[in-house]
C-alpha atoms as a PDB file:
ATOM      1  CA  UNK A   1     120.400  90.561  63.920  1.00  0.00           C
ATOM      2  CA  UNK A   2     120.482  93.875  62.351  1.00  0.00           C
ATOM      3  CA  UNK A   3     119.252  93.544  58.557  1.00  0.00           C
ATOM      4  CA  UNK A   4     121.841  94.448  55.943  1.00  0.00           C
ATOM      5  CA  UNK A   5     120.586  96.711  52.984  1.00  0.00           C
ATOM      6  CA  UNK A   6     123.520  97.267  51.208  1.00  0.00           C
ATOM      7  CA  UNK A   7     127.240  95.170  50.503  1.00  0.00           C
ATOM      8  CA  UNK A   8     129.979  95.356  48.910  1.00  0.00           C
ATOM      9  CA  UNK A   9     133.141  92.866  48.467  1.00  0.00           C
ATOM     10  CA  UNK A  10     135.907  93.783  46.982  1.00  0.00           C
ATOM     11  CA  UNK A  11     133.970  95.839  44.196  1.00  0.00           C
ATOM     12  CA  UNK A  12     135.917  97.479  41.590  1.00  0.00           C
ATOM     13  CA  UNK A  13     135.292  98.699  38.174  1.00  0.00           C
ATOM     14  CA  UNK A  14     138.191  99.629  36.170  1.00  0.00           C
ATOM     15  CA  UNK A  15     138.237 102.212  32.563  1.00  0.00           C
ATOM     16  CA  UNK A  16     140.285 102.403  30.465  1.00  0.00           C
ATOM     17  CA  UNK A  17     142.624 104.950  31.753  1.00  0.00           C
ATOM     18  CA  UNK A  18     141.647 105.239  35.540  1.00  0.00           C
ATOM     19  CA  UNK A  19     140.522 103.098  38.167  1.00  0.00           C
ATOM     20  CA  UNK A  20     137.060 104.235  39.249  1.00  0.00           C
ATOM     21  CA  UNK A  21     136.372 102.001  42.053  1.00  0.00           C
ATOM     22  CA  UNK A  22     138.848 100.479  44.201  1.00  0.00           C
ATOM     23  CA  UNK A  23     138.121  97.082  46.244  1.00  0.00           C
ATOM     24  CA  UNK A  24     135.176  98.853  47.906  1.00  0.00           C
ATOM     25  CA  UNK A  25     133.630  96.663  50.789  1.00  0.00           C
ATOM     26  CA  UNK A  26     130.739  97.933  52.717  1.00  0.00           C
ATOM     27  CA  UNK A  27     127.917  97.263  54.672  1.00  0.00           C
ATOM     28  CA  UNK A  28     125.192  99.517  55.355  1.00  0.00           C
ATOM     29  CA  UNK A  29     122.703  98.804  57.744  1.00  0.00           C
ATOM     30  CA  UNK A  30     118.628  98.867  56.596  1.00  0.00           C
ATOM     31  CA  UNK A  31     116.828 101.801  58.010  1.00  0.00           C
ATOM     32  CA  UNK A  32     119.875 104.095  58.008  1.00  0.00           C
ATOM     33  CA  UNK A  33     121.200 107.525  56.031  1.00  0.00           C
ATOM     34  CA  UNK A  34     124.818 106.853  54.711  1.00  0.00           C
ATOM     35  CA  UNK A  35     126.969 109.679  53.342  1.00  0.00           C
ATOM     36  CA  UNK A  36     129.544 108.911  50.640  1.00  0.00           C
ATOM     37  CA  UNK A  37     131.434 111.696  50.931  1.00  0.00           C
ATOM     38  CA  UNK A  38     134.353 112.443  48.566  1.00  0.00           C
ATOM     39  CA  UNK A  39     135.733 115.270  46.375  1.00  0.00           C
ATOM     40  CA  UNK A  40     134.676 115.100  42.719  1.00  0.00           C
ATOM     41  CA  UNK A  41     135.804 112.148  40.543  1.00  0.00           C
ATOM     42  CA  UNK A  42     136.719 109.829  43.511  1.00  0.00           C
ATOM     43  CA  UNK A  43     134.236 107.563  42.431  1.00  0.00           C
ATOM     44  CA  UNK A  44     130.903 108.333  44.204  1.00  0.00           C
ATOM     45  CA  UNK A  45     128.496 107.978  41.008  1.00  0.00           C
ATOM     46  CA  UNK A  46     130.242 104.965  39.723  1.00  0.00           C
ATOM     47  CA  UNK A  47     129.825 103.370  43.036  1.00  0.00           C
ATOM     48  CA  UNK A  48     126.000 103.875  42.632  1.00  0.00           C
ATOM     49  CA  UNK A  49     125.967 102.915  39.148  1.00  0.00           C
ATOM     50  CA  UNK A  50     127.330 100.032  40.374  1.00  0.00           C
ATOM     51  CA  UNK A  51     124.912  99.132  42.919  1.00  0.00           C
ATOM     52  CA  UNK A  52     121.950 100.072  40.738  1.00  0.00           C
ATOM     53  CA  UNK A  53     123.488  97.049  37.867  1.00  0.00           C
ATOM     54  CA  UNK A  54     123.715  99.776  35.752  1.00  0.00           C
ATOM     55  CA  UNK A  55     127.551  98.835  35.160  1.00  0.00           C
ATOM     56  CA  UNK A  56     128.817  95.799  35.657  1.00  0.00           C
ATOM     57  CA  UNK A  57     131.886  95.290  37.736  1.00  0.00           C
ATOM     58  CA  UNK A  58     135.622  94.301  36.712  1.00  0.00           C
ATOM     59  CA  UNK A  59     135.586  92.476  39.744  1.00  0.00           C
ATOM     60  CA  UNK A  60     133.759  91.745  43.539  1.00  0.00           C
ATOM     61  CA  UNK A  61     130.539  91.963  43.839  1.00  0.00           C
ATOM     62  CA  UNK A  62     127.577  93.693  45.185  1.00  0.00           C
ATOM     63  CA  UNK A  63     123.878  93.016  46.939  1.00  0.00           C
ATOM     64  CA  UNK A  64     120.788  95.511  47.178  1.00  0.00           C
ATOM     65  CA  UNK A  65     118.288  94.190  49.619  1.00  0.00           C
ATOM     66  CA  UNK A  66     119.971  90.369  49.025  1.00  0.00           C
ATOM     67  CA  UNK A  67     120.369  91.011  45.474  1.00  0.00           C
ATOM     68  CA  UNK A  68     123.476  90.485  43.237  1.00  0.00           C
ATOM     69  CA  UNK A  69     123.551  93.499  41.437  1.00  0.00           C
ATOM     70  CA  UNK A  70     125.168  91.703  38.515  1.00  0.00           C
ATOM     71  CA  UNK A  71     122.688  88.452  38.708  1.00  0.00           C
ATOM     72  CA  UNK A  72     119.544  90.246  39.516  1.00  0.00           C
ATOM     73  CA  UNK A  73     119.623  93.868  38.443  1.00  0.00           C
ATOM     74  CA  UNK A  74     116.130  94.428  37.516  1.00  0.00           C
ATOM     75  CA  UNK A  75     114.652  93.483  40.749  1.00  0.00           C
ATOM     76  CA  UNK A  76     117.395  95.822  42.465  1.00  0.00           C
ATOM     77  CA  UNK A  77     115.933  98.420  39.882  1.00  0.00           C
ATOM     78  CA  UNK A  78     112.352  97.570  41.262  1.00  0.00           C
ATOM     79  CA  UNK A  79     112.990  97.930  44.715  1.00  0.00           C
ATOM     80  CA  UNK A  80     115.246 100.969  44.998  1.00  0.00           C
ATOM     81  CA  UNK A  81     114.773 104.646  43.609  1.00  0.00           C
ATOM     82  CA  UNK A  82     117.817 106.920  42.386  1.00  0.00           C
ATOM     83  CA  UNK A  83     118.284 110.589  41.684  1.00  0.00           C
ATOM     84  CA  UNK A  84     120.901 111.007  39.902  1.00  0.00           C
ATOM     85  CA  UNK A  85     122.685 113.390  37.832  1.00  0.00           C
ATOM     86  CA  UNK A  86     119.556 114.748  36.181  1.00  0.00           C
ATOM     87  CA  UNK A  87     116.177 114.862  37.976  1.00  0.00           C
ATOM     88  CA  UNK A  88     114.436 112.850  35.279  1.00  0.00           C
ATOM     89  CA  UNK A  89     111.483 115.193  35.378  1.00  0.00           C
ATOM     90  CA  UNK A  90     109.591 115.960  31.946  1.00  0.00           C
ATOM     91  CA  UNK A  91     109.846 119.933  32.522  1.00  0.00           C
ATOM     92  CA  UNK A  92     106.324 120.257  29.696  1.00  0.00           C
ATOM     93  CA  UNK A  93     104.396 117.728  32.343  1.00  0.00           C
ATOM     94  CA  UNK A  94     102.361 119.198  35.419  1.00  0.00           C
ATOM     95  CA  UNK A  95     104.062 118.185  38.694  1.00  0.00           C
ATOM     96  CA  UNK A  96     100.974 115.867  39.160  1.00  0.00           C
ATOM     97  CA  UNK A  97     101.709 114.363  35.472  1.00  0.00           C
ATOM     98  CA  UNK A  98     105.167 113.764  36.380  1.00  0.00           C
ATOM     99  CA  UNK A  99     104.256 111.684  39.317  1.00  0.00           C
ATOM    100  CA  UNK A 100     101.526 109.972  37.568  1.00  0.00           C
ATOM    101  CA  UNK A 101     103.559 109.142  35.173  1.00  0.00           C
ATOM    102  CA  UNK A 102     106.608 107.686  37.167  1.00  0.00           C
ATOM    103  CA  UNK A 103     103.859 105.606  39.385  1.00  0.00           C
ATOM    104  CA  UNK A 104     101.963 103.857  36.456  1.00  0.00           C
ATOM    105  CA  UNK A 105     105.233 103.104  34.840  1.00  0.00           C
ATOM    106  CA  UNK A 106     106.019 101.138  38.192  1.00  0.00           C
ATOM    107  CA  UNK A 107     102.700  99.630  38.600  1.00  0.00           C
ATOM    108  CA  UNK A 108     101.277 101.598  40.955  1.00  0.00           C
ATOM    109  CA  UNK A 109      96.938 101.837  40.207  1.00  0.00           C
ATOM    110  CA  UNK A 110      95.293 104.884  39.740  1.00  0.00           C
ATOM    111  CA  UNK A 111      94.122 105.169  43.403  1.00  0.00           C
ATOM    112  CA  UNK A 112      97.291 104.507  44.990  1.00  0.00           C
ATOM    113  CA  UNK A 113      99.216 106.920  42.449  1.00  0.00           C
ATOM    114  CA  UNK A 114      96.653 109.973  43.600  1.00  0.00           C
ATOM    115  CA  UNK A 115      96.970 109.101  47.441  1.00  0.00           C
ATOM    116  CA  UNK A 116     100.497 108.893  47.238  1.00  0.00           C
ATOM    117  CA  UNK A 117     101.646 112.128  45.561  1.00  0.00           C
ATOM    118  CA  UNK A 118      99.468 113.515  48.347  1.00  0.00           C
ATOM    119  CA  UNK A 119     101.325 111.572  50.828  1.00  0.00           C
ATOM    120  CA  UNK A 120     104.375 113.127  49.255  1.00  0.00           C
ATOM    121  CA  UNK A 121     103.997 116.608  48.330  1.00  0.00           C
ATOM    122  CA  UNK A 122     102.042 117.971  51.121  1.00  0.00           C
ATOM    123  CA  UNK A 123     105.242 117.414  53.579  1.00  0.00           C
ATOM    124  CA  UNK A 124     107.070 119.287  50.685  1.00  0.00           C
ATOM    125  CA  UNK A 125     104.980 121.957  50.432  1.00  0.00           C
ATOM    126  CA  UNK A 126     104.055 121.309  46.875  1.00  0.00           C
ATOM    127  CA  UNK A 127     100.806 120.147  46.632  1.00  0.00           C
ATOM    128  CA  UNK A 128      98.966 123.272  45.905  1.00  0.00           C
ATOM    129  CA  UNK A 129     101.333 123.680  42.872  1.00  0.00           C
ATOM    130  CA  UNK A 130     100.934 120.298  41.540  1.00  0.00           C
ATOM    131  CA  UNK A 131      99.090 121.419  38.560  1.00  0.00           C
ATOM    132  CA  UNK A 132     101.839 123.479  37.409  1.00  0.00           C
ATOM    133  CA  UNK A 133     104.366 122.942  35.181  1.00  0.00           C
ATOM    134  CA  UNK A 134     107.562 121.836  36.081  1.00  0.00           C
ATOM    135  CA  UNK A 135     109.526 123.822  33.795  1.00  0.00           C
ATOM    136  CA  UNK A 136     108.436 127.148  35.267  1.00  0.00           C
ATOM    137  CA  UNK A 137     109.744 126.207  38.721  1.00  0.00           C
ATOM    138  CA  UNK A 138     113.013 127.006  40.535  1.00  0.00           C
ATOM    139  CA  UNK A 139     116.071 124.422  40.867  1.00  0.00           C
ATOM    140  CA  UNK A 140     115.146 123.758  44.368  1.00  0.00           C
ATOM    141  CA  UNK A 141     111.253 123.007  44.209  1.00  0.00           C
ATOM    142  CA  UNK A 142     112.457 120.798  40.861  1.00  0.00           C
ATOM    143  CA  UNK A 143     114.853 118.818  43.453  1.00  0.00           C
ATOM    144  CA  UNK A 144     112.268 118.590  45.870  1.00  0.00           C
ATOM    145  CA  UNK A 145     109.729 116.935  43.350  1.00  0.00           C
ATOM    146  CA  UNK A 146     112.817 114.513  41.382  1.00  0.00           C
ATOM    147  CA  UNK A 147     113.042 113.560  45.530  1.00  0.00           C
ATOM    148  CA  UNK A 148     109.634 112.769  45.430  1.00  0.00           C
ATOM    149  CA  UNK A 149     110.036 111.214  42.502  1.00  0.00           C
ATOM    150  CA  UNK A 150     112.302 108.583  43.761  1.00  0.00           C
ATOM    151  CA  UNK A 151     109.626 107.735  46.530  1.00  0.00           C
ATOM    152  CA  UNK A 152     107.042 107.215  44.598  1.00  0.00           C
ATOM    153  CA  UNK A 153     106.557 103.524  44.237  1.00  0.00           C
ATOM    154  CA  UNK A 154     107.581 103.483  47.886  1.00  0.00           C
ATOM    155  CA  UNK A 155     111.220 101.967  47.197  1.00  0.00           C
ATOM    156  CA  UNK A 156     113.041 100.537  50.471  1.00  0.00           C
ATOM    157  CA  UNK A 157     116.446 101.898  49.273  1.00  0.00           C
ATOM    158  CA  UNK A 158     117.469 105.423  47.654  1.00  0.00           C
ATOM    159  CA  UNK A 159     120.262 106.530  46.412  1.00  0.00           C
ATOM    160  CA  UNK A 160     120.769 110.144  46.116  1.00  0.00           C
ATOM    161  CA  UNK A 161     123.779 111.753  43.991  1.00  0.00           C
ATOM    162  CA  UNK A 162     124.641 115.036  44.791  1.00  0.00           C
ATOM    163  CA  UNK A 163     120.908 115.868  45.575  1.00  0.00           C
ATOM    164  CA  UNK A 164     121.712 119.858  46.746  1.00  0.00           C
ATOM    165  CA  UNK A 165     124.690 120.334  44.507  1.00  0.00           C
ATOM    166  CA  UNK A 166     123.870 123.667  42.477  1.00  0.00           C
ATOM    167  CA  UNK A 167     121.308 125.002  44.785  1.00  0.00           C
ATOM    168  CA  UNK A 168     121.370 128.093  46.499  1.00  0.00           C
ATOM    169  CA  UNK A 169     122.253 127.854  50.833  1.00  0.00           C
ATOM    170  CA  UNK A 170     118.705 128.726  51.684  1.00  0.00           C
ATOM    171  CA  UNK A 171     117.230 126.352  48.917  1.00  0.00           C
ATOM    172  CA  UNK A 172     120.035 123.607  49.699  1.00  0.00           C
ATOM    173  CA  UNK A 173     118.713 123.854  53.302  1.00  0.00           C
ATOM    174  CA  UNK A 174     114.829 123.698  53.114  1.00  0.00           C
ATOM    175  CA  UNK A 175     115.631 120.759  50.533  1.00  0.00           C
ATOM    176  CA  UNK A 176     117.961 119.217  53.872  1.00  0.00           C
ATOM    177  CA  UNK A 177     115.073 119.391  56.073  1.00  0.00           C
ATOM    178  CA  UNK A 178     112.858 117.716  54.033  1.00  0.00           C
ATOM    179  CA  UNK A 179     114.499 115.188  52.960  1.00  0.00           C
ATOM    180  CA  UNK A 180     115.252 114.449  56.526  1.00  0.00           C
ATOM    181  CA  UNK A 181     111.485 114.453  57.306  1.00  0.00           C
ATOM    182  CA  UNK A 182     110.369 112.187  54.752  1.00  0.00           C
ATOM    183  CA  UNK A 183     113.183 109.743  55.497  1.00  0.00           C
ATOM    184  CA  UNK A 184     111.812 109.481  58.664  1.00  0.00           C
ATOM    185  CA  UNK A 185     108.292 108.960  57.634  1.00  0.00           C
ATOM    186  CA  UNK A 186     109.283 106.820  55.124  1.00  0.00           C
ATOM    187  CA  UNK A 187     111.904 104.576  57.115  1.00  0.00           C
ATOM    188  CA  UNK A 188     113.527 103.744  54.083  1.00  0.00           C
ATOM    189  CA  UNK A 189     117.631 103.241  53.556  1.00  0.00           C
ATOM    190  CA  UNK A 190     119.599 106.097  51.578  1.00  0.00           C
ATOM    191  CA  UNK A 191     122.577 106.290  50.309  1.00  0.00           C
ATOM    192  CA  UNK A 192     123.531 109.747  49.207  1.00  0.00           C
ATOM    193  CA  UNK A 193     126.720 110.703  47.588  1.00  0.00           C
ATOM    194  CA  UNK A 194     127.911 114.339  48.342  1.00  0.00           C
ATOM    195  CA  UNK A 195     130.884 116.869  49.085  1.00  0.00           C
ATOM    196  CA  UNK A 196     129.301 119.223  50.914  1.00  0.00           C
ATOM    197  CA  UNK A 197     129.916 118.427  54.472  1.00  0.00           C
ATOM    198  CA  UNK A 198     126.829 119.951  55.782  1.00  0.00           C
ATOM    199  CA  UNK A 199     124.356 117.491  53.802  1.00  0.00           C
ATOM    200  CA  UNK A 200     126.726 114.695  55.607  1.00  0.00           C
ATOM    201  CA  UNK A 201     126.389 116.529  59.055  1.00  0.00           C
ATOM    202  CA  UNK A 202     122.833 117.067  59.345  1.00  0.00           C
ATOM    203  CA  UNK A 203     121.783 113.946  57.442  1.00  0.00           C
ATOM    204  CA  UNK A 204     123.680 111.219  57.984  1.00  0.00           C
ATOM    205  CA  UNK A 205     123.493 108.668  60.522  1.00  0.00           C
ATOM    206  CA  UNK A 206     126.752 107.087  58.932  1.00  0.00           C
ATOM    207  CA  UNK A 207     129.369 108.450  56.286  1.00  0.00           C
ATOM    208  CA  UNK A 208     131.836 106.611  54.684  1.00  0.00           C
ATOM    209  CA  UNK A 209     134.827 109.026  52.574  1.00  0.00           C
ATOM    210  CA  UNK A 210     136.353 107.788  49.396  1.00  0.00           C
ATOM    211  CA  UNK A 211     139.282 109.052  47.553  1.00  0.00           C
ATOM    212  CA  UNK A 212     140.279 107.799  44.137  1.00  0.00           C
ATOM    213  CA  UNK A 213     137.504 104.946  44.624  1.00  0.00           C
ATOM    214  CA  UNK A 214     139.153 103.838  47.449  1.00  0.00           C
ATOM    215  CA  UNK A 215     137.456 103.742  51.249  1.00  0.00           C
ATOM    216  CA  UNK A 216     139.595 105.219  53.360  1.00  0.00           C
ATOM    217  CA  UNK A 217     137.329 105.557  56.392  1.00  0.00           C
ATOM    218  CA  UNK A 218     133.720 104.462  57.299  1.00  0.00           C
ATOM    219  CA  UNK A 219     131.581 105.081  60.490  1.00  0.00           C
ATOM    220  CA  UNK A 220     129.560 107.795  62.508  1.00  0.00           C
ATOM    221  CA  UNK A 221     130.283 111.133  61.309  1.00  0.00           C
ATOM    222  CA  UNK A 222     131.109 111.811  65.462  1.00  0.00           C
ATOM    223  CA  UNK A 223     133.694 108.732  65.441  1.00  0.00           C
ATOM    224  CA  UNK A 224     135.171 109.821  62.180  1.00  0.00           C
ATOM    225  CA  UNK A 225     135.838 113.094  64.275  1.00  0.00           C
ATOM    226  CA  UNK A 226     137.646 111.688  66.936  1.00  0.00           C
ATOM    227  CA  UNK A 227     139.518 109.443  65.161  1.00  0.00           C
ATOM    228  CA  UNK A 228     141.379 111.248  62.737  1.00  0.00           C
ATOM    229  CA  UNK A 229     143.085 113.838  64.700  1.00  0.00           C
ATOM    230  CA  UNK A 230     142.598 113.374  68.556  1.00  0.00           C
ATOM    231  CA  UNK A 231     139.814 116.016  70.462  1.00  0.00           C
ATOM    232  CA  UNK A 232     139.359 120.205  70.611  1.00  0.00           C
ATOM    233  CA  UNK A 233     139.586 121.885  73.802  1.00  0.00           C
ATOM    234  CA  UNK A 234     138.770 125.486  73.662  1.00  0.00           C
ATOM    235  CA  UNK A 235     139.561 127.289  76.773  1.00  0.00           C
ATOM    236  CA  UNK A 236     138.195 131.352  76.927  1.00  0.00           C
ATOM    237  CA  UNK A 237     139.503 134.314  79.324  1.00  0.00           C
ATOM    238  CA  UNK A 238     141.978 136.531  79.764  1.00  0.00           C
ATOM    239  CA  UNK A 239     146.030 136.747  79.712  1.00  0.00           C
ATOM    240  CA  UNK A 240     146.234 133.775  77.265  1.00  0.00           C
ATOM    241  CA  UNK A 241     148.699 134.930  75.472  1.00  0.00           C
ATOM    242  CA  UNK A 242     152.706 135.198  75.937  1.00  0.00           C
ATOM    243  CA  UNK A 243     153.789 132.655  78.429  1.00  0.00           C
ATOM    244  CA  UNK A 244     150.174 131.203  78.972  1.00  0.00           C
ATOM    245  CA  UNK A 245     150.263 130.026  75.343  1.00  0.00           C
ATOM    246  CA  UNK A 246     153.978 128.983  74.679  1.00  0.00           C
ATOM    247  CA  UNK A 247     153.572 126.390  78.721  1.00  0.00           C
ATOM    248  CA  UNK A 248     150.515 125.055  76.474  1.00  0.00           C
ATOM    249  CA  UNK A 249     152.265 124.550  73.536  1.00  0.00           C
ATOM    250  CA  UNK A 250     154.989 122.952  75.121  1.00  0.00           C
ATOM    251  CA  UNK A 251     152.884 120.634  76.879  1.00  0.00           C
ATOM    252  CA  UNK A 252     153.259 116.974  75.967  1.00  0.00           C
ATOM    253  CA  UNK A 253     150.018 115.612  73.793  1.00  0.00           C
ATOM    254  CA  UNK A 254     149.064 119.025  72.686  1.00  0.00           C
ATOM    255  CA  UNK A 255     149.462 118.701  68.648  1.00  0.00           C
ATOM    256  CA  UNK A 256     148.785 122.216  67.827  1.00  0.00           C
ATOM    257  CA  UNK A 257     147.408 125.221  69.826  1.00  0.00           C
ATOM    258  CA  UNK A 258     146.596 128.639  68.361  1.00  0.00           C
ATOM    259  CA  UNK A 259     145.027 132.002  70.131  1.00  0.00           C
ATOM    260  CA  UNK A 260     141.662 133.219  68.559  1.00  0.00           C
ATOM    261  CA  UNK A 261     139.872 136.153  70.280  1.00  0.00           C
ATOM    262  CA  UNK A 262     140.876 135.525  73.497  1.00  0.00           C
ATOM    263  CA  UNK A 263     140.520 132.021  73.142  1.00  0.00           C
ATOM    264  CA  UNK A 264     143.020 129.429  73.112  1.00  0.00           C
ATOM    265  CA  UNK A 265     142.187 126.389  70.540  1.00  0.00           C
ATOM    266  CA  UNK A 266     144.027 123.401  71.081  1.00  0.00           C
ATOM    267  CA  UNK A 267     144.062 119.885  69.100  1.00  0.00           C
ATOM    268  CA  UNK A 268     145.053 117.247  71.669  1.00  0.00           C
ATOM    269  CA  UNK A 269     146.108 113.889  71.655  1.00  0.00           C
ATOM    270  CA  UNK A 270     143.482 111.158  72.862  1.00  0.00           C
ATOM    271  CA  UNK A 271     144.920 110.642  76.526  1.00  0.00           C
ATOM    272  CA  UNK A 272     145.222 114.740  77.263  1.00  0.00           C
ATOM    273  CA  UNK A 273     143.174 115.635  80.674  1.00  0.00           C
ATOM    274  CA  UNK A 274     141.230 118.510  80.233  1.00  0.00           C
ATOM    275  CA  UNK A 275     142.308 119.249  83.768  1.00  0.00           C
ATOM    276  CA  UNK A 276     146.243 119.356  83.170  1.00  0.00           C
ATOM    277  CA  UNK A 277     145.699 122.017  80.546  1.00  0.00           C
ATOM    278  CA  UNK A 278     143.600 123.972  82.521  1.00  0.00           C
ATOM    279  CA  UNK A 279     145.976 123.961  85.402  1.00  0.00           C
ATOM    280  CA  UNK A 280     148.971 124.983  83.281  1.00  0.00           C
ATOM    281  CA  UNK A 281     147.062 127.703  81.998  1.00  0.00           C
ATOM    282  CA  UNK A 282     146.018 129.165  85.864  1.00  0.00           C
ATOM    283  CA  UNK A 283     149.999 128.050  86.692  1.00  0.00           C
ATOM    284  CA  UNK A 284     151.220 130.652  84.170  1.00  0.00           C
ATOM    285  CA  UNK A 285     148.598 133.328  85.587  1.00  0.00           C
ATOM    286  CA  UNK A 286     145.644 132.821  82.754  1.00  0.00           C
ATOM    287  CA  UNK A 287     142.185 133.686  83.694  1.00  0.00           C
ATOM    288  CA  UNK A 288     139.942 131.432  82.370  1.00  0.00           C
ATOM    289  CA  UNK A 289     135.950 132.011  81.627  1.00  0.00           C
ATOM    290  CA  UNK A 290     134.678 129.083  79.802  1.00  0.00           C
ATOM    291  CA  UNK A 291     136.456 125.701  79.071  1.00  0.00           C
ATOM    292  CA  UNK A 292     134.751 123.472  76.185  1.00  0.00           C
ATOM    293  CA  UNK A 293     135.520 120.334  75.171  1.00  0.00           C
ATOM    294  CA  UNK A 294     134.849 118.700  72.163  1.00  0.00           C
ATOM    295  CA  UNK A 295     135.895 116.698  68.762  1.00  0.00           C
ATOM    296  CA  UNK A 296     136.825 118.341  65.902  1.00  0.00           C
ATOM    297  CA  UNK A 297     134.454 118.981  62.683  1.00  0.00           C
ATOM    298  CA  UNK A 298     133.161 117.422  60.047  1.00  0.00           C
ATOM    299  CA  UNK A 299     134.809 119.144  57.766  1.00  0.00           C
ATOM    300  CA  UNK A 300     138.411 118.787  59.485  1.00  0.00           C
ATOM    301  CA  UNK A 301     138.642 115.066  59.640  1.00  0.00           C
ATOM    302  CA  UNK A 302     137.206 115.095  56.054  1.00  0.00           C
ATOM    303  CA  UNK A 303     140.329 116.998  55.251  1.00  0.00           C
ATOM    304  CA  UNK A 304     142.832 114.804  57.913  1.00  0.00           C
ATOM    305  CA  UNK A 305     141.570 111.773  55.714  1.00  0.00           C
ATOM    306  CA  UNK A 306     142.614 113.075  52.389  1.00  0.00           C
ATOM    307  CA  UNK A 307     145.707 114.527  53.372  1.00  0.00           C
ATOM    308  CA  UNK A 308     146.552 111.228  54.943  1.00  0.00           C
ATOM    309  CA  UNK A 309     145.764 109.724  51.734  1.00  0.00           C
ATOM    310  CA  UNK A 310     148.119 111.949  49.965  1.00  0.00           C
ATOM    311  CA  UNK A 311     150.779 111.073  52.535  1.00  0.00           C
ATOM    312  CA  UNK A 312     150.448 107.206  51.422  1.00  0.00           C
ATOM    313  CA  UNK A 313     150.772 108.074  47.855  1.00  0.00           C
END
């Protein structure tokens, strides 16, 4: 039976003027990355406020690792690490202090607290600047150490808010590819909250998009992209145009085709054969090159999902 880090039931937290979270129920399994993925205000760093029992809720409940949130929130606190808005770093400390620091306040002894920052900043490629002080770095190695941060007392759940947001691409990338690589040494559960598609796509293992603290779709990132908007099939040659593309555009299941450097795009329905559309295309006197088949983006069913939210409004 697969083990069950995170819940949810019916979880909602209300404000005075807006409702932040909206009868949220998940379940996230142990071991895996989920994305909460949402533009900003829809709730994301409520939601982990919530989980952490740093809010209580108006109503439903939560667990962390079998915990009520509400009942038991300082042995959710113990067991999980958080970066949240602010990377909690004292920017006058050495990188070394810092970590000290964070691991004696959790209990950690001396010994462990100098084998782990090892363990932690050597896959970072920070341990030859430990010594220095934190306030002289960049935004991206200060990211890198509030990750490690988080890690430190070796926590089996981490939540993560917005953990590139405000770096550059190249330092919002190295900081992707090591977080990846210490999740996987560390086999721990994360739960990062983000709107930048590309942390989702590279990261995640499952995503979950919220809109106005309400769920509106949870699963693999690839079955989030073939369910909100049927399949791509992008077929590349020559002659596509004229009557190639109005016999494909005609054809029943296509939704919506377009012509893009002599290559036709087309968003199709789930029960289109690849094969039909090819053979119109040949039928109308198309030469075709390449024929690929495949779901749409990230990014686009991100998009399908809110403006199918807006259509429900």
């Amino acid at each position: 039976m697969t083990e069950i880090a995170i819940s949810t039931h019916s979880l909602t937290r209300d404000f005075p003027s807006v409702r932040a979270v909206d009868s949220l129920d998940l379940e996230i399994p142990a071991g895996v990355v989920f994305g909460f993925l949402g533009p900003n205000g829809s709730g994301k760093t409520t939601t982990v406020r919530l989980l952490l029992g740093l809010l209580e809720p108006t109503s439903g409940r939560a667990e962390v690792l079998g915990h009520d949130v509400s009942l038991e929130p300082q042995a959710v606190r113990a067991a999980t690490g958080a970066l949240m808005e602010h990377s909690g770093l004292y920017e006058r400390l050495t990188a070394q202090e810092n970590l000290e620091f964070f691991g004696r306040a959790a209990g950690m002894s001396r010994v462990d607290v100098k084998a782990r920052i090892q363990e932690l900043l050597d896959p970072l490629d920070l341990l030859e600047r430990r010594g220095e002080q934190v306030g002289t770095w960049s935004r991206g190695m200060k990211q890198k150490l509030a990750v490690a941060r988080s890690l430190m007392h070796r926590p089996r759940v981490v939540f993560l808010d917005e953990p590139t947001a405000g770096l550059d691409p190249v330092a919002a990338a190295g900081l992707r590819d090591d977080l990846a690589r210490l999740v996987a040494e560390e086999g721990v559960t994360v739960f990062v909250n983000t709107h930048h598609l590309a942390d989702a796509e590279r990261l995640c293992h499952q995503v979950g998009v919220v809109r106005d603290g309400r769920l509106l779709a949870v699963g693999r990132p690839d079955e989030l992209r073939t369910a909100t908007g049927g399949r791509r099939l992008e077929i590349a040659g020559h002659g596509l145009g004229g009557d190639v593309l109005s016999a494909v555009r005609d054809a029943t299941g296509v939704l919506e085709v377009r012509l893009e450097n002599s290559r036709l795009v087309l968003d199709l329905d789930q029960d289109v054969r690849t094969p039909d559309i090819v053979r119109i295309v040949i039928d109308r006197g198309g030469e075709i090159e390449e024929v690929r088949r495949g779901a749409e983006t990230l990014e686009e069913a991100f998009m399908n999902l809110l403006e199918a939210s807006d259509d429900d409004i």
